[in-house]
PDB file of N, CA and C in Angstrom:
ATOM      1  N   UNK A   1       5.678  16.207 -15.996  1.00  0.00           N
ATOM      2  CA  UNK A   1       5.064  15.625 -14.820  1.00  0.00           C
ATOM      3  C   UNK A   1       5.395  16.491 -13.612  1.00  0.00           C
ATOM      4  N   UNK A   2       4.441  16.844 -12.466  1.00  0.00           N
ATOM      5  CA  UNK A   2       4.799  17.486 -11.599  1.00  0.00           C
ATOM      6  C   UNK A   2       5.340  16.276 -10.415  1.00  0.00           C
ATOM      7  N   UNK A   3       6.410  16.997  -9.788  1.00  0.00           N
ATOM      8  CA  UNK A   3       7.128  16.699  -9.212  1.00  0.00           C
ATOM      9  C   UNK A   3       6.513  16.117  -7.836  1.00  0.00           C
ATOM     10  N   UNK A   4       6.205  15.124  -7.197  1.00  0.00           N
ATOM     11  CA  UNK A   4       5.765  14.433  -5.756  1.00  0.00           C
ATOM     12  C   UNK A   4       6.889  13.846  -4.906  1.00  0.00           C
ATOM     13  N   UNK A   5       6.506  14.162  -3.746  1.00  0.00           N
ATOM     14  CA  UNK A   5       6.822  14.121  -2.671  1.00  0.00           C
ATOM     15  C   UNK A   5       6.544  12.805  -2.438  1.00  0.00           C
ATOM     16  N   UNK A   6       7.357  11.408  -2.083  1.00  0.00           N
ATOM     17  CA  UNK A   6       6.700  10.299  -1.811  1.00  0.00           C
ATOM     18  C   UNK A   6       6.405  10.138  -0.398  1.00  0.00           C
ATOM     19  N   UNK A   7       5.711  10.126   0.326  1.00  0.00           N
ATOM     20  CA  UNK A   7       6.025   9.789   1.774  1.00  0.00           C
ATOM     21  C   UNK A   7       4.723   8.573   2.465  1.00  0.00           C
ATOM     22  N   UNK A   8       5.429   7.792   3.371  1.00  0.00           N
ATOM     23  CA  UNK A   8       4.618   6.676   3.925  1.00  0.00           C
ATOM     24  C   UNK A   8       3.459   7.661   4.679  1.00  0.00           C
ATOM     25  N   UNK A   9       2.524   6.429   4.256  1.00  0.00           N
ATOM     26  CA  UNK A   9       1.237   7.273   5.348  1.00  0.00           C
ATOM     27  C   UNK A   9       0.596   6.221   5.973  1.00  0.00           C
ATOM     28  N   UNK A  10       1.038   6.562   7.385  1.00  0.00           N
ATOM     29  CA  UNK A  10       0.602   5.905   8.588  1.00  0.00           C
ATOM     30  C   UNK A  10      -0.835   5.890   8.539  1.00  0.00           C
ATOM     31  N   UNK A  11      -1.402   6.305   8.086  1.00  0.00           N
ATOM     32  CA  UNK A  11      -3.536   6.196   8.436  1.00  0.00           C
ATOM     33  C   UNK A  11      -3.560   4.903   7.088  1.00  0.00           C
ATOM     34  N   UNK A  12      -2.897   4.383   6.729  1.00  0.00           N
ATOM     35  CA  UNK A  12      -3.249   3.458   5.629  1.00  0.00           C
ATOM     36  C   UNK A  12      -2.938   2.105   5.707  1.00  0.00           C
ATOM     37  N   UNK A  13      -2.364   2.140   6.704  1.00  0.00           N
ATOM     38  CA  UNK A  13      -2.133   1.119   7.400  1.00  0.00           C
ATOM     39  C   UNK A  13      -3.193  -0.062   7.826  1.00  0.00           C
ATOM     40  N   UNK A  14      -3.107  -1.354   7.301  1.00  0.00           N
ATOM     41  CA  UNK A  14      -4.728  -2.099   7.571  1.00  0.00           C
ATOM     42  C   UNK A  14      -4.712  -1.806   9.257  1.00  0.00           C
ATOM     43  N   UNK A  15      -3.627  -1.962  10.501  1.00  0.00           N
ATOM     44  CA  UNK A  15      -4.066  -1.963  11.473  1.00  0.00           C
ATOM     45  C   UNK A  15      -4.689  -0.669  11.623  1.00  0.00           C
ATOM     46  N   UNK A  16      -4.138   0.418  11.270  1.00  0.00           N
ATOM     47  CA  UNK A  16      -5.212   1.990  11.389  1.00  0.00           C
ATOM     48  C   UNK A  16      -6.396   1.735  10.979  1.00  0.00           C
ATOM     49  N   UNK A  17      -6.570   1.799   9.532  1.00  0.00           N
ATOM     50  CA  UNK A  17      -7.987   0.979   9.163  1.00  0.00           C
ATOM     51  C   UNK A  17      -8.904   0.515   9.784  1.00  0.00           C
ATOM     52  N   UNK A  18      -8.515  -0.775  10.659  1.00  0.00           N
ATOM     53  CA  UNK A  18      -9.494  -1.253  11.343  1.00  0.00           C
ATOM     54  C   UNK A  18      -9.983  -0.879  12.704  1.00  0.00           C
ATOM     55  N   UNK A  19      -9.073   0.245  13.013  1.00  0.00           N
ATOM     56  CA  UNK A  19      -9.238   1.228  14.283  1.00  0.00           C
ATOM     57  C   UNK A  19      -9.858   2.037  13.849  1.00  0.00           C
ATOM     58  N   UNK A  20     -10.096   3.062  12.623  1.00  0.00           N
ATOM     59  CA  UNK A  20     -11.010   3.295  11.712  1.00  0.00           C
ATOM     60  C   UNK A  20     -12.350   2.914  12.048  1.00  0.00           C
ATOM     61  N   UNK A  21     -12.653   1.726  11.928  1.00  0.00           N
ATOM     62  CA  UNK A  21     -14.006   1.313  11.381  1.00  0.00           C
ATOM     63  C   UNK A  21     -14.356   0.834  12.633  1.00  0.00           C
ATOM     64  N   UNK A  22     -13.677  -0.417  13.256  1.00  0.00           N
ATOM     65  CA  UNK A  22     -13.787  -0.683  14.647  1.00  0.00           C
ATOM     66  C   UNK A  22     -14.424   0.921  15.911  1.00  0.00           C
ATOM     67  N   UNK A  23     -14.247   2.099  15.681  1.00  0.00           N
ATOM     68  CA  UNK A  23     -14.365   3.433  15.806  1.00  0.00           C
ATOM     69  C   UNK A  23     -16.054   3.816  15.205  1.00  0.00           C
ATOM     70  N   UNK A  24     -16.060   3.151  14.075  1.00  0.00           N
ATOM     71  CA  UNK A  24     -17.653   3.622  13.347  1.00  0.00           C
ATOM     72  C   UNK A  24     -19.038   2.504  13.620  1.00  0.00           C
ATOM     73  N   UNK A  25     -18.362   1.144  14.796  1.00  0.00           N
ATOM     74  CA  UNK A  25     -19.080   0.227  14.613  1.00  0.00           C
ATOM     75  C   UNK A  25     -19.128  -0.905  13.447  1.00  0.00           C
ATOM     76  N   UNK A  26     -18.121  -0.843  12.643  1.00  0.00           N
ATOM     77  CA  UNK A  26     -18.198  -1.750  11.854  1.00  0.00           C
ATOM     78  C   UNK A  26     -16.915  -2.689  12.281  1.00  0.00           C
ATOM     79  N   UNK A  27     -16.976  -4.248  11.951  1.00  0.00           N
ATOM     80  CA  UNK A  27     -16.092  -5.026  12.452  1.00  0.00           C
ATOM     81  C   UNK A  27     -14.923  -5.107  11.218  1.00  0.00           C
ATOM     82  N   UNK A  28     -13.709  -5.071  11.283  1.00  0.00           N
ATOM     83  CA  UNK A  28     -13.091  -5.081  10.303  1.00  0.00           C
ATOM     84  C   UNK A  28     -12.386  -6.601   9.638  1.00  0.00           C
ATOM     85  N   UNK A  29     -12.333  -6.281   8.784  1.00  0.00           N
ATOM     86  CA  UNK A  29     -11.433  -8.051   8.187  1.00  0.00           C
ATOM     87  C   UNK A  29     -10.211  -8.112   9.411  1.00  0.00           C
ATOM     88  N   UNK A  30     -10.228  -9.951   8.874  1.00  0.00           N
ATOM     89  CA  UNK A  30      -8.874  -9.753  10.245  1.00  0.00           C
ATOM     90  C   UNK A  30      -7.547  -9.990   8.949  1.00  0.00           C
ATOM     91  N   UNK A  31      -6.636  -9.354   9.324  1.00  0.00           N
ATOM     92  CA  UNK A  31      -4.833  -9.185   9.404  1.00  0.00           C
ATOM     93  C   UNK A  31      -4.306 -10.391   9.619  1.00  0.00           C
ATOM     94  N   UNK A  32      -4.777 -10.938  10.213  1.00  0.00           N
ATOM     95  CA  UNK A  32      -3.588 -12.345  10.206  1.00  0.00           C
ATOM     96  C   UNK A  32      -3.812 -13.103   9.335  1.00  0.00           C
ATOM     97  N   UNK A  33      -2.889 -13.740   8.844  1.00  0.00           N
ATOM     98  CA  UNK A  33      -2.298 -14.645   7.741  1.00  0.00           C
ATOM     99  C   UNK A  33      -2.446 -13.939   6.696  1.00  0.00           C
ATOM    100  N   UNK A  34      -2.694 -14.583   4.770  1.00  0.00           N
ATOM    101  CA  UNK A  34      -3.023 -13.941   3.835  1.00  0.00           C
ATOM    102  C   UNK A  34      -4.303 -12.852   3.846  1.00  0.00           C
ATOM    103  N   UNK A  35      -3.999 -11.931   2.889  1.00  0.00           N
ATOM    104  CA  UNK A  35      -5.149 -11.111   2.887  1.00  0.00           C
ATOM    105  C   UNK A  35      -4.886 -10.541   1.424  1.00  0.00           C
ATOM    106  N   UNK A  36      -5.719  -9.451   0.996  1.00  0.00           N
ATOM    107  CA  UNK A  36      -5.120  -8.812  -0.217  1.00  0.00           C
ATOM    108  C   UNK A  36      -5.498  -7.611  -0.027  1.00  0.00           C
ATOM    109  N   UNK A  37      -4.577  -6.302  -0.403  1.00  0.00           N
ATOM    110  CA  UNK A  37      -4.998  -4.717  -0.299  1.00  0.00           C
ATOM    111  C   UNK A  37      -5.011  -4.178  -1.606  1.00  0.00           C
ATOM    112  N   UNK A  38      -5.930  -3.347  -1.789  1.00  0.00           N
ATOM    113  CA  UNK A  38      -5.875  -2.071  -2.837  1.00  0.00           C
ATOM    114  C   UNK A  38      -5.474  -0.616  -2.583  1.00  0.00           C
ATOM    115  N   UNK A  39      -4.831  -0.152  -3.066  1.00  0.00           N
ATOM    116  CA  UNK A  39      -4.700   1.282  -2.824  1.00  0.00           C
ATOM    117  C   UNK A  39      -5.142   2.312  -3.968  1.00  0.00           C
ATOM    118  N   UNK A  40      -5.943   2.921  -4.061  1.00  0.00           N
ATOM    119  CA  UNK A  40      -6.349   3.898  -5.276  1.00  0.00           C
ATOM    120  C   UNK A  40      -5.671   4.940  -5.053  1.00  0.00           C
ATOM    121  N   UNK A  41      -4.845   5.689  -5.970  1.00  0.00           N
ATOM    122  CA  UNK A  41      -4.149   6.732  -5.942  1.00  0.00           C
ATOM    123  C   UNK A  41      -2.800   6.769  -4.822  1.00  0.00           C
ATOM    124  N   UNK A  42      -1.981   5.553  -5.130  1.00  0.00           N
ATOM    125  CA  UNK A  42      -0.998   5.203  -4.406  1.00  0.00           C
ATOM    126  C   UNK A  42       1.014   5.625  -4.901  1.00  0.00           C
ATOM    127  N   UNK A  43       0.129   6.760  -5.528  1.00  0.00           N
ATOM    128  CA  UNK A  43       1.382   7.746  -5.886  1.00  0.00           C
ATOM    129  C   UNK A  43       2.510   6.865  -5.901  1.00  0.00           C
ATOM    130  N   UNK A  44       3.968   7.080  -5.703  1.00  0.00           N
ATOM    131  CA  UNK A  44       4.900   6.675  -6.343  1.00  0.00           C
ATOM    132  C   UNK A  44       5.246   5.431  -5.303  1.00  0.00           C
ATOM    133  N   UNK A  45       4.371   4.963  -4.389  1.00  0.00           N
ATOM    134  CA  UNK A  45       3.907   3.575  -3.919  1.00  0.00           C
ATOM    135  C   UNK A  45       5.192   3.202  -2.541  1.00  0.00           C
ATOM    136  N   UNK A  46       5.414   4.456  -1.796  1.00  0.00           N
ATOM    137  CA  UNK A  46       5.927   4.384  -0.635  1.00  0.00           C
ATOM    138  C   UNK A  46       5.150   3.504  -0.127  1.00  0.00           C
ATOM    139  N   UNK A  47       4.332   4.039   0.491  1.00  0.00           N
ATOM    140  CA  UNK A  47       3.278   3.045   1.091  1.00  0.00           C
ATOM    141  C   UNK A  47       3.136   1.646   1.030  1.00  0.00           C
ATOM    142  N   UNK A  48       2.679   1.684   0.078  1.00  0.00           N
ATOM    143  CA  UNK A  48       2.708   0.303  -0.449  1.00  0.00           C
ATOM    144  C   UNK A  48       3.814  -0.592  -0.341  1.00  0.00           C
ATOM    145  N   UNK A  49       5.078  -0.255  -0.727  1.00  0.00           N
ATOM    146  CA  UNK A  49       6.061  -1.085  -0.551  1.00  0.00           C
ATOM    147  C   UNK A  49       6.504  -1.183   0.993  1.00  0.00           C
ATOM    148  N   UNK A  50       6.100  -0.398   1.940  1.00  0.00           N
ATOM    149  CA  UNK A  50       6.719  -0.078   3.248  1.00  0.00           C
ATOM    150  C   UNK A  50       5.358  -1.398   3.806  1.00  0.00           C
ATOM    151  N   UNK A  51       3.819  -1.056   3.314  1.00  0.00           N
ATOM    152  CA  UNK A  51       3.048  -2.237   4.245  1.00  0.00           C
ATOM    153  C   UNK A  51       3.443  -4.205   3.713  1.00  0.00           C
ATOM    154  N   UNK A  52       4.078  -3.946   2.056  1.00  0.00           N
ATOM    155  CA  UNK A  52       4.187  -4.991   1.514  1.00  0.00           C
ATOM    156  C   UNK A  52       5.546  -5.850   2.045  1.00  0.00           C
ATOM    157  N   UNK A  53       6.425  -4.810   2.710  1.00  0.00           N
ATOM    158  CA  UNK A  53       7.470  -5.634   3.495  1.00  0.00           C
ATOM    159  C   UNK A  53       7.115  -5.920   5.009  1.00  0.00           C
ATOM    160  N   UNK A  54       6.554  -5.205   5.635  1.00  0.00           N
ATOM    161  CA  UNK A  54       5.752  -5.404   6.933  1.00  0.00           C
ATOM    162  C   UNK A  54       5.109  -6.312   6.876  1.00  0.00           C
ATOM    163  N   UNK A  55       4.082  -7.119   5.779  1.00  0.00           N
ATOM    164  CA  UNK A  55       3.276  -8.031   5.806  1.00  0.00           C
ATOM    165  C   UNK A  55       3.291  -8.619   4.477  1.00  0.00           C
ATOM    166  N   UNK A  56       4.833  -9.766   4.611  1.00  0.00           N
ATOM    167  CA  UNK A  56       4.921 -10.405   3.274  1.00  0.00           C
ATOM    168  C   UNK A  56       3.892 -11.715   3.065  1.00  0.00           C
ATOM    169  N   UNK A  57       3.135 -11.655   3.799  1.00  0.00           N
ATOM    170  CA  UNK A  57       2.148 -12.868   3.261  1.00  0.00           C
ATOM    171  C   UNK A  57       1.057 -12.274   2.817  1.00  0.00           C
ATOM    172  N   UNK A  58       0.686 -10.932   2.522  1.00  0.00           N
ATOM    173  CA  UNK A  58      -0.334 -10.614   1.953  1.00  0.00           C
ATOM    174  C   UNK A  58      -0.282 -10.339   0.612  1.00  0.00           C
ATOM    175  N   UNK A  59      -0.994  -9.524  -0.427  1.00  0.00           N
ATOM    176  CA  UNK A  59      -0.991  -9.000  -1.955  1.00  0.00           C
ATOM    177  C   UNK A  59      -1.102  -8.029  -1.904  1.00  0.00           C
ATOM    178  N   UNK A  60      -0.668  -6.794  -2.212  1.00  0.00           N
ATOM    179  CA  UNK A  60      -0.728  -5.311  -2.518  1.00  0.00           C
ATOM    180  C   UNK A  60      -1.052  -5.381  -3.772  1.00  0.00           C
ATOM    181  N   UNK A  61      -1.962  -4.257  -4.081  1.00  0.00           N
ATOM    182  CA  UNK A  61      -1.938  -3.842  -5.365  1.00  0.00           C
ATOM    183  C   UNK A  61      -2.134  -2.320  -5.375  1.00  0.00           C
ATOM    184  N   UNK A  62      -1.401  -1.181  -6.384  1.00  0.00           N
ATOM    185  CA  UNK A  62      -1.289  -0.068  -6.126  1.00  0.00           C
ATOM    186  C   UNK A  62      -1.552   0.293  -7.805  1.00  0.00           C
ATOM    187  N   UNK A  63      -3.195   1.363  -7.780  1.00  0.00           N
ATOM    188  CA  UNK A  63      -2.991   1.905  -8.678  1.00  0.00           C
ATOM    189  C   UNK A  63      -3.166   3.653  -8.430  1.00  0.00           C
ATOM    190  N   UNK A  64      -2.770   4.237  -9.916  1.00  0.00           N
ATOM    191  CA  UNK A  64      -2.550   5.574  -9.780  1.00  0.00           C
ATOM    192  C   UNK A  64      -2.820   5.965 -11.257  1.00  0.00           C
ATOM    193  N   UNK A  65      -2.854   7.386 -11.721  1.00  0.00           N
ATOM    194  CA  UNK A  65      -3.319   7.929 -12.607  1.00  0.00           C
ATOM    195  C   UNK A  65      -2.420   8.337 -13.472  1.00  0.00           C
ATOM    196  N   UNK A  66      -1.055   8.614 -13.124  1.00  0.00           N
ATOM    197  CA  UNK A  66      -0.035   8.995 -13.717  1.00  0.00           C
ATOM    198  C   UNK A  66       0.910   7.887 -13.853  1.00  0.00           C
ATOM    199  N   UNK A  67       0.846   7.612 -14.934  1.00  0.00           N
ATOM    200  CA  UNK A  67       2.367   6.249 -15.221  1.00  0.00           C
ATOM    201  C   UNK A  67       3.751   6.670 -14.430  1.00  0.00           C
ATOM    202  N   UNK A  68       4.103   8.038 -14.910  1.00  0.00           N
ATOM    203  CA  UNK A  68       5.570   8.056 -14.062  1.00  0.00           C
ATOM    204  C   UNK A  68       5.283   7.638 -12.470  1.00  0.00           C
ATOM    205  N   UNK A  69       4.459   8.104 -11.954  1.00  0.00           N
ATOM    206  CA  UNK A  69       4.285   7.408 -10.566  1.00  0.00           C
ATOM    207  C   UNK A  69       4.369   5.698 -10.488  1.00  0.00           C
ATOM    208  N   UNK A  70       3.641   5.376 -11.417  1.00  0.00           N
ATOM    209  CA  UNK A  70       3.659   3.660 -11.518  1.00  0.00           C
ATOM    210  C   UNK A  70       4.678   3.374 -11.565  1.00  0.00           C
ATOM    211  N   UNK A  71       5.847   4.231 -12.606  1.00  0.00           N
ATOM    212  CA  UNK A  71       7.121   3.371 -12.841  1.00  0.00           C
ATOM    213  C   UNK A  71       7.993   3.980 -11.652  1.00  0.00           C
ATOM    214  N   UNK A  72       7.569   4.896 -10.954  1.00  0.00           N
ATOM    215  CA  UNK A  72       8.781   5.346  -9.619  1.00  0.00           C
ATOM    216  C   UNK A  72       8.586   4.040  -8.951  1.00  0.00           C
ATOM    217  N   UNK A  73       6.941   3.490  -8.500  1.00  0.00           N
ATOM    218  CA  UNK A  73       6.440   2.506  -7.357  1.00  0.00           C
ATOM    219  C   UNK A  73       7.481   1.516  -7.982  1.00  0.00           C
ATOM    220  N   UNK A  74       7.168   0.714  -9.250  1.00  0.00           N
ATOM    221  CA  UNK A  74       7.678  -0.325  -9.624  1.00  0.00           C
ATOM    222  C   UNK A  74       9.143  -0.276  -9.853  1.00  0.00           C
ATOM    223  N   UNK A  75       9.980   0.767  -9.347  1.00  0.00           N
ATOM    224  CA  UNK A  75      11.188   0.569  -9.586  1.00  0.00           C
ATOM    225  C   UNK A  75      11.395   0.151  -8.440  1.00  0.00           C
ATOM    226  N   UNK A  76      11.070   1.038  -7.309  1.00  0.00           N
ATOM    227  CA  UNK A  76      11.198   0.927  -5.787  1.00  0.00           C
ATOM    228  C   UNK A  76      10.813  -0.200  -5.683  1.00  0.00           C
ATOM    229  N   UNK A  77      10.035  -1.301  -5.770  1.00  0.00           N
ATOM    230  CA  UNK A  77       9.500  -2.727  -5.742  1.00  0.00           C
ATOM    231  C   UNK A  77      10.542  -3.441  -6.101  1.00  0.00           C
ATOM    232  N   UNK A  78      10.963  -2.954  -7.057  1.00  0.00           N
ATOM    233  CA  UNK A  78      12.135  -4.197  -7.472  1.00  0.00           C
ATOM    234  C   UNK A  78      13.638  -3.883  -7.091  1.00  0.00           C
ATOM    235  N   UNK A  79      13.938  -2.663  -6.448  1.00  0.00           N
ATOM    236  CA  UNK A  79      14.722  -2.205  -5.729  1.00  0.00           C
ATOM    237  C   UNK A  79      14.915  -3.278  -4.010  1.00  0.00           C
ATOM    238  N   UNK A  80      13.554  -3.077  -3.596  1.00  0.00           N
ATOM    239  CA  UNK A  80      13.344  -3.450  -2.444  1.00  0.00           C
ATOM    240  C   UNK A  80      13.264  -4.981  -2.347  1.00  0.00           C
ATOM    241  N   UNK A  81      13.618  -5.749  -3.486  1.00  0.00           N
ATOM    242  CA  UNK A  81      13.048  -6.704  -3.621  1.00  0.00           C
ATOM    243  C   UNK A  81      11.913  -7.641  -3.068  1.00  0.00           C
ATOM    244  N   UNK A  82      11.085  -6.822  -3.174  1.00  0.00           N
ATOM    245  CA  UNK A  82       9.054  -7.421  -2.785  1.00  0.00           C
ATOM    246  C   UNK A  82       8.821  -7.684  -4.127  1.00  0.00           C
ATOM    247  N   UNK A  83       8.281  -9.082  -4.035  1.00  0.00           N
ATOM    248  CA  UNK A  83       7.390 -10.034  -4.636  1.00  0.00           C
ATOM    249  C   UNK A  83       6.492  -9.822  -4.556  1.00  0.00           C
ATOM    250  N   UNK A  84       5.443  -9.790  -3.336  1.00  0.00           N
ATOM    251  CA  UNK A  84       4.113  -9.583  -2.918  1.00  0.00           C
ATOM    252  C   UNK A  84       3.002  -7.811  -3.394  1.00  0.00           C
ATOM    253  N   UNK A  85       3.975  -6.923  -4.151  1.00  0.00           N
ATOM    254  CA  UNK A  85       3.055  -5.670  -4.571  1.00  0.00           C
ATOM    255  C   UNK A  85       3.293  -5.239  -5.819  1.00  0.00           C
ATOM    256  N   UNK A  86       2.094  -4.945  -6.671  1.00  0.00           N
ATOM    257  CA  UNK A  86       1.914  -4.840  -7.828  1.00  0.00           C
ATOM    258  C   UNK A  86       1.919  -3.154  -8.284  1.00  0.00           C
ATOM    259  N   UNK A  87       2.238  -2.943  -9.011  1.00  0.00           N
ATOM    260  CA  UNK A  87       1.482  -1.295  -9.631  1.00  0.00           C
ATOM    261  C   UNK A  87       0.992  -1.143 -10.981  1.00  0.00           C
TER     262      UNK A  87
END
């Protein structure tokens, strides 16, 4: 397996997102209370676990192409102890 770099990425953020689209004319879902996210290609799931503790009332779900990445995310998940994100 080649070796990755995990790092959080700020543009993935639902509030970036909707500055994003809010930007293209489109209105975005709203952020408050429950919601649910996908991430496609959410590598060893920094991300994910960093928006899933920021916003524990929502659902993450993180997939990726390479299992060792899945099992880095899902260690870090249960490291961090979050309930709320999947891989």
């Amino acid at each position: 397996m080649l070796n990755y770099a995990g790092s959080i990425q700020p543009q993935m953020a639902p509030r970036s997102l909707a500055l994003a689209l809010l930007a293209n004319n489109v209105l975005p879902p709203a952020f408050e209370g429950p919601f649910r996210y996908a991430e496609l290609g959410c590598g060893t799931g920094v991300t994910l676990a960093a928006l899933a503790a920021v916003y524990p009332e929502a659902d993450f779900l993180g997939i990726d192409f390479m299992p060792g990445h899945i099992a880095e995310a899902r260690h870090l998940a249960a490291e961090a102890g979050l309930e709320n994100v999947r891989f």
